[in-house]
C-alpha atoms as a PDB file:
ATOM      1  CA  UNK A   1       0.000   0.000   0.000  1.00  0.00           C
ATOM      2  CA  UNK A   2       1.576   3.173  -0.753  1.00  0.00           C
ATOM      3  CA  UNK A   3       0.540   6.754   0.492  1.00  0.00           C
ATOM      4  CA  UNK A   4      -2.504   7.442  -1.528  1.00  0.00           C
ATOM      5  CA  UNK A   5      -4.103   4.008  -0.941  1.00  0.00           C
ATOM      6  CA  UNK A   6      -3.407   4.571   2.843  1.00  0.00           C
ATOM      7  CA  UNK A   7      -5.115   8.390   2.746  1.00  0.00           C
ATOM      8  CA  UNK A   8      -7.573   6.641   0.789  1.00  0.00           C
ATOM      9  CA  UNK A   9      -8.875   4.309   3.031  1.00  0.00           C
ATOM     10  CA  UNK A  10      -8.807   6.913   5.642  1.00  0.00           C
ATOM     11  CA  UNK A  11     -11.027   8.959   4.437  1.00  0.00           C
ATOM     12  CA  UNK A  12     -13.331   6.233   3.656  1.00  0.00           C
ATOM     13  CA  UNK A  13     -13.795   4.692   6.643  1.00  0.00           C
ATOM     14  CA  UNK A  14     -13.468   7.934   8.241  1.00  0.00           C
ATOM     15  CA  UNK A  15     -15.933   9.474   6.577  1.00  0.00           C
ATOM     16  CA  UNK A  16     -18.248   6.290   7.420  1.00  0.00           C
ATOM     17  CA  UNK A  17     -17.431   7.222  11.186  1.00  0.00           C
ATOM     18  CA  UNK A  18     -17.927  10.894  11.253  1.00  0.00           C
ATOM     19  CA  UNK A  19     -21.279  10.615   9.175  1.00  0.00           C
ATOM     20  CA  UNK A  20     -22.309   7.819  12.302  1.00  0.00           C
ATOM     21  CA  UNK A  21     -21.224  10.376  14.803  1.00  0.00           C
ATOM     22  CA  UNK A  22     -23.291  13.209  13.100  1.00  0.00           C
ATOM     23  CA  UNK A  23     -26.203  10.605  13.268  1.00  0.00           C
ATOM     24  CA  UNK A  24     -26.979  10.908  16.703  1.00  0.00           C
ATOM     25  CA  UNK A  25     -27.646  13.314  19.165  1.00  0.00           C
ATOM     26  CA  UNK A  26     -25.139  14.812  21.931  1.00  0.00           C
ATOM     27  CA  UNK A  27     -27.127  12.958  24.562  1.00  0.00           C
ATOM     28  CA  UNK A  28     -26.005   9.739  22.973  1.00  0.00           C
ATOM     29  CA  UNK A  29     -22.411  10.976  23.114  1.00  0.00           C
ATOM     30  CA  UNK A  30     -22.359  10.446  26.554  1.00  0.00           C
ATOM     31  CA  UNK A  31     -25.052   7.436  27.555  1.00  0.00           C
ATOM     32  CA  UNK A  32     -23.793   4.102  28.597  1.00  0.00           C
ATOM     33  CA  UNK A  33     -25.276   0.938  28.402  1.00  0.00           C
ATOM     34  CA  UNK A  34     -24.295  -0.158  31.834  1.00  0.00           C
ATOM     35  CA  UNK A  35     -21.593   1.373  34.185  1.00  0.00           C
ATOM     36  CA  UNK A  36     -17.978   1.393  32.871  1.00  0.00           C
ATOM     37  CA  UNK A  37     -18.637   0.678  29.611  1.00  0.00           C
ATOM     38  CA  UNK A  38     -16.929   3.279  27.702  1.00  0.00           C
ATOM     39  CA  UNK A  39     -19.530   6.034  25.817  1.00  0.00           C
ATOM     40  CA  UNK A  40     -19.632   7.160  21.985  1.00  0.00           C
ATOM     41  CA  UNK A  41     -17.166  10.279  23.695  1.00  0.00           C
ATOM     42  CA  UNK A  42     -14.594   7.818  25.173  1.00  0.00           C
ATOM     43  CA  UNK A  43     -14.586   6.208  22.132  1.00  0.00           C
ATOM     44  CA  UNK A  44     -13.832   9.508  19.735  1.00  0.00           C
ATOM     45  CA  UNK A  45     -11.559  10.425  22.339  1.00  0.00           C
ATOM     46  CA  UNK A  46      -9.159   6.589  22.834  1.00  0.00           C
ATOM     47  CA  UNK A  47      -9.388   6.941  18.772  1.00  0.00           C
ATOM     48  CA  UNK A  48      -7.631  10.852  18.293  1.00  0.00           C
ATOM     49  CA  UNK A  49      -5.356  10.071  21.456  1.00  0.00           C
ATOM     50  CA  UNK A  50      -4.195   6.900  19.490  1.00  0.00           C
ATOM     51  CA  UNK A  51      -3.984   9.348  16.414  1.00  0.00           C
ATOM     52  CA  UNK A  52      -2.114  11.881  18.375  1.00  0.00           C
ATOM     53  CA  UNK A  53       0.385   9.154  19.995  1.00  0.00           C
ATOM     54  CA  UNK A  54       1.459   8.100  16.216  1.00  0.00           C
ATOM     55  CA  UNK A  55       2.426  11.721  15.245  1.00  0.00           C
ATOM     56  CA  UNK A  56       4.138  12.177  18.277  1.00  0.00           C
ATOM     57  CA  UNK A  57       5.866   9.273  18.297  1.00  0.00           C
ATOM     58  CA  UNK A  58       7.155   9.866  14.672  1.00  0.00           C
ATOM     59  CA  UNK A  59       8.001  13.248  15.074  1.00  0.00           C
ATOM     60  CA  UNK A  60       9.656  13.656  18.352  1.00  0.00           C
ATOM     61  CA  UNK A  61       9.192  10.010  20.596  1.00  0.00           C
ATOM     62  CA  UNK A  62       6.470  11.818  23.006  1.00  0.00           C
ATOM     63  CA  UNK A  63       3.800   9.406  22.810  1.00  0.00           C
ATOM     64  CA  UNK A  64       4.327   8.716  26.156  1.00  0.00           C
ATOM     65  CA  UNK A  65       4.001  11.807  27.399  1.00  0.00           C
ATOM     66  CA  UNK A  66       0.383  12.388  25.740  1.00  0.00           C
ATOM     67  CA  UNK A  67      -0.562   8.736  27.895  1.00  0.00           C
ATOM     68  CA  UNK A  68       0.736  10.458  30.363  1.00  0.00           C
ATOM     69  CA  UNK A  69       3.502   8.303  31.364  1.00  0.00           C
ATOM     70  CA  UNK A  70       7.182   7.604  31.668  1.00  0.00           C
ATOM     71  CA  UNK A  71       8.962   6.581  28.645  1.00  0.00           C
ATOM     72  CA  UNK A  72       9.969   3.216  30.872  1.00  0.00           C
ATOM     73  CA  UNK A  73       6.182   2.524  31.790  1.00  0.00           C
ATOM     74  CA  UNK A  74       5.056   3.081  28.592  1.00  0.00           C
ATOM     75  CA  UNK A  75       7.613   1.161  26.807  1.00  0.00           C
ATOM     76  CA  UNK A  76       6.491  -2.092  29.067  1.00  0.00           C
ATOM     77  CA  UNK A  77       2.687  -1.611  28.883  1.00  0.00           C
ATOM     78  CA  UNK A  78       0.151  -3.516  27.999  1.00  0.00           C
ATOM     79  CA  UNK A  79      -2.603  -2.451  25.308  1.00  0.00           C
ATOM     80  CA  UNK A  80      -5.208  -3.345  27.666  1.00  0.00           C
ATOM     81  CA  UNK A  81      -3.702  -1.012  30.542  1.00  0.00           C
ATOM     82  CA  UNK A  82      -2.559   1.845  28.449  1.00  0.00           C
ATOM     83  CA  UNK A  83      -6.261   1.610  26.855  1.00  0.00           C
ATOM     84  CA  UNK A  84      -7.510   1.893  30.481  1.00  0.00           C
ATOM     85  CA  UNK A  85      -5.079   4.750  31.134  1.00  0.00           C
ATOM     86  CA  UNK A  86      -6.121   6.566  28.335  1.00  0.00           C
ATOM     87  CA  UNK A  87     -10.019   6.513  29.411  1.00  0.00           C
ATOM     88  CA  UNK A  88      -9.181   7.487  32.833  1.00  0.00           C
ATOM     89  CA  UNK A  89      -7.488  10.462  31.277  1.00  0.00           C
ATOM     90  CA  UNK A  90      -9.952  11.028  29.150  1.00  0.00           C
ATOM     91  CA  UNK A  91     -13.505   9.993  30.244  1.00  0.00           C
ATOM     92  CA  UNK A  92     -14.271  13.354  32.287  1.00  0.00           C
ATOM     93  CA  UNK A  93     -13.716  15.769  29.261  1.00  0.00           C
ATOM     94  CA  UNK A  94     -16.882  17.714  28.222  1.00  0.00           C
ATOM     95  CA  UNK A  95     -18.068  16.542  24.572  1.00  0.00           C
ATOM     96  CA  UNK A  96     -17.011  19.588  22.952  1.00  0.00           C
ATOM     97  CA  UNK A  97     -13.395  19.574  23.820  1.00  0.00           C
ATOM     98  CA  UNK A  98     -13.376  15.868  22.838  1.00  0.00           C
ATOM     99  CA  UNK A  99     -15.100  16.828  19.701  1.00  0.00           C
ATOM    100  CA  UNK A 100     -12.718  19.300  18.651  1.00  0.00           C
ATOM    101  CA  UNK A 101      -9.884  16.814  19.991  1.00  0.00           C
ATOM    102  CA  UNK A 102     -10.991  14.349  17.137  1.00  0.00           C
ATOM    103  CA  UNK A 103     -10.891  16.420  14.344  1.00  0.00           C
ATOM    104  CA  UNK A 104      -7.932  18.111  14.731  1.00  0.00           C
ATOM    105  CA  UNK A 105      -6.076  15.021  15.866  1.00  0.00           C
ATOM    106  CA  UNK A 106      -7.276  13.512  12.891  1.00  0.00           C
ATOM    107  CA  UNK A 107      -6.293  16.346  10.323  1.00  0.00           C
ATOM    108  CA  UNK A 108      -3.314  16.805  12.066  1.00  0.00           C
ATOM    109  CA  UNK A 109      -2.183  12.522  11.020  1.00  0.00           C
ATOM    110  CA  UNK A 110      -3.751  13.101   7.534  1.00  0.00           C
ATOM    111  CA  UNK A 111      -1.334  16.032   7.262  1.00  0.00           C
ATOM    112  CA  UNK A 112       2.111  13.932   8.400  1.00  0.00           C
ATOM    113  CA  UNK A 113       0.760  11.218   6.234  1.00  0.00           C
ATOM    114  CA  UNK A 114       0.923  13.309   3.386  1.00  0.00           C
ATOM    115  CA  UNK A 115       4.213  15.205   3.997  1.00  0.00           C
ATOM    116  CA  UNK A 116       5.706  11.962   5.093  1.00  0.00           C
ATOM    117  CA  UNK A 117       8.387  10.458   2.666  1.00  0.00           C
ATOM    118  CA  UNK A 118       7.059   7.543   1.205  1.00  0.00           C
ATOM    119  CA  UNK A 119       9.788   5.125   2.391  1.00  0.00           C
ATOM    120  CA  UNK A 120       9.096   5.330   5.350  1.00  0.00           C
ATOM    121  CA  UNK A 121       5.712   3.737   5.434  1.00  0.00           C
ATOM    122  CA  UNK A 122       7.937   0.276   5.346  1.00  0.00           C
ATOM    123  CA  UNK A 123      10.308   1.456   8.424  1.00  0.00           C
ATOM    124  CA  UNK A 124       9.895  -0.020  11.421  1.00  0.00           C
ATOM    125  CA  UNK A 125       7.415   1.772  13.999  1.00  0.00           C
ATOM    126  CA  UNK A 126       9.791   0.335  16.315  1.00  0.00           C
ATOM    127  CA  UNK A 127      13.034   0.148  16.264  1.00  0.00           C
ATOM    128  CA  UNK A 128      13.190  -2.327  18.706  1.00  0.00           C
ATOM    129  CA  UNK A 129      10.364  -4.575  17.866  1.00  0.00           C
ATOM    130  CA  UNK A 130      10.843  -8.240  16.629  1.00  0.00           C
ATOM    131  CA  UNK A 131       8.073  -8.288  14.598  1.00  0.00           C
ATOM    132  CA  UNK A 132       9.124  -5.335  12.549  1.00  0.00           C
ATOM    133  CA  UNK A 133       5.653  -3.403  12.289  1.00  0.00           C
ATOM    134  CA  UNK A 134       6.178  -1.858   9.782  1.00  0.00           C
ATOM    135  CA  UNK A 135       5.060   2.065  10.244  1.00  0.00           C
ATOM    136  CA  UNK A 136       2.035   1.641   7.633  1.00  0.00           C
ATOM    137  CA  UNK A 137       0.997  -1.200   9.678  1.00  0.00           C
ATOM    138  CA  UNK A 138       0.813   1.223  12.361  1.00  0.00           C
ATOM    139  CA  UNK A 139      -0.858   3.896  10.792  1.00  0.00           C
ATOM    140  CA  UNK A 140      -3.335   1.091   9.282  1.00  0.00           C
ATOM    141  CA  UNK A 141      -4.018   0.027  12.695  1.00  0.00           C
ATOM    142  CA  UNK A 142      -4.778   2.904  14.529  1.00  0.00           C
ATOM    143  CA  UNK A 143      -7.071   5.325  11.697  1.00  0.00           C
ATOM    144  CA  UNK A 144      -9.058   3.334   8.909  1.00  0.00           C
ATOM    145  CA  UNK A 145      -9.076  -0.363  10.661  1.00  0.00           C
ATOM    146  CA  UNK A 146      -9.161   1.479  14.241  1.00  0.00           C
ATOM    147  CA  UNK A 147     -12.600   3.577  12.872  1.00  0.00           C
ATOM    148  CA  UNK A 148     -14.021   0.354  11.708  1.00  0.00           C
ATOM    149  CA  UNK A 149     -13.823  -1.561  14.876  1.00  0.00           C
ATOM    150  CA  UNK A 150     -15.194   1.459  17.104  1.00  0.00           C
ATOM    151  CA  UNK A 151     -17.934   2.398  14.596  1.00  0.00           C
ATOM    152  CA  UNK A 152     -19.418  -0.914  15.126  1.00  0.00           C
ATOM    153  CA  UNK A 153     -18.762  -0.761  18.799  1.00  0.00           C
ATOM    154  CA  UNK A 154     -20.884   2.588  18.362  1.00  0.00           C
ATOM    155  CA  UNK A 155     -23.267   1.442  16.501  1.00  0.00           C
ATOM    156  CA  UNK A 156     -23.791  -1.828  19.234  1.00  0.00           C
ATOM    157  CA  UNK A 157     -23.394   1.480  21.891  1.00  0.00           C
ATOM    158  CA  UNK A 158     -26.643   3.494  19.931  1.00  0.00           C
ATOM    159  CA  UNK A 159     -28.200   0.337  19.299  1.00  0.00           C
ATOM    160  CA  UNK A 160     -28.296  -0.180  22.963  1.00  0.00           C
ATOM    161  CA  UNK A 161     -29.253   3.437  24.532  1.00  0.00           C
ATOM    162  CA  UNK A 162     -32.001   3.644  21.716  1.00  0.00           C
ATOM    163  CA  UNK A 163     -33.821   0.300  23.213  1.00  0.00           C
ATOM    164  CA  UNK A 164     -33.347   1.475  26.783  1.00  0.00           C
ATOM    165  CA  UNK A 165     -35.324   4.707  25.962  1.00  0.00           C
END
């Protein structure tokens, strides 16, 4: 996949997930099905912070900082405690800031994306890794196959407030 096919699928699937989003109304942004489950707002939010982690991690190495850890922590966490971290971060914002968080996280990856050389797409996200990921893998990950899994989480999430009402 080179650069245009990966800004392609982007805005896709994207679009598909914005266009959900606009569906509904602000009270659905923040009902839950049942206590701790996340909301449509924890959701926009765990998918720009994971969108603002990749740019920062590419530019400069502070995705940590945005989870709001140590480099050492961060470096040795799991996805299923970071993701935790992130929500407790995050789950107290008011919609609007979270709102505006997810756009301009998002335009602000499109943008790298597209200034990015192209090489690098098949550099390794980590230096360190075994596996290699490559950084497209990353970037696949975390927008267009990232906003299919949580628009289907969302639309299980609306599907769910709209039958308790």
């Amino acid at each position: 996949m080179n650069t245009i096919e990966l800004l392609t699928n982007i805005h896709r699937d994207r679009a598909a997930l914005d266009a959900l989003v606009a569906s509904i109304g602000e009270s659905q942004l923040t009902a839950s099905a049942a206590v701790g489950v996340w909301t449509v707002k924890d959701h926009l939010s765990h998918i720009s912070t994971w969108e603002r982690m990749i740019v920062a991690h590419l530019c400069d190495g502070g995705d940590a900082a945005i989870a709001g850890m140590d480099p050492a922590s961060y470096a040795t966490a799991s996805l299923d405690l970071l993701n935790d971290r992130l929500y407790q971060i995050s789950r107290n914002r008011p919609v609007a800031d979270v709102l505006r968080e997810f756009a301009e996280a998002h335009d602000a990856i499109v943008t790298f994306i597209a200034a990015m050389p192209e090489q690098q797409l098949a550099t390794p996200y980590w230096n360190d890794d075994p596996s290699m990921r490559t950084v497209l893998a990353k970037f696949s990950g975390d927008t267009f196959l990232h906003y299919q899994e949580h628009a289907q989480w969302i639309a299980d999430i609306i599907g769910q407030t709209a039958e308790e009402r």
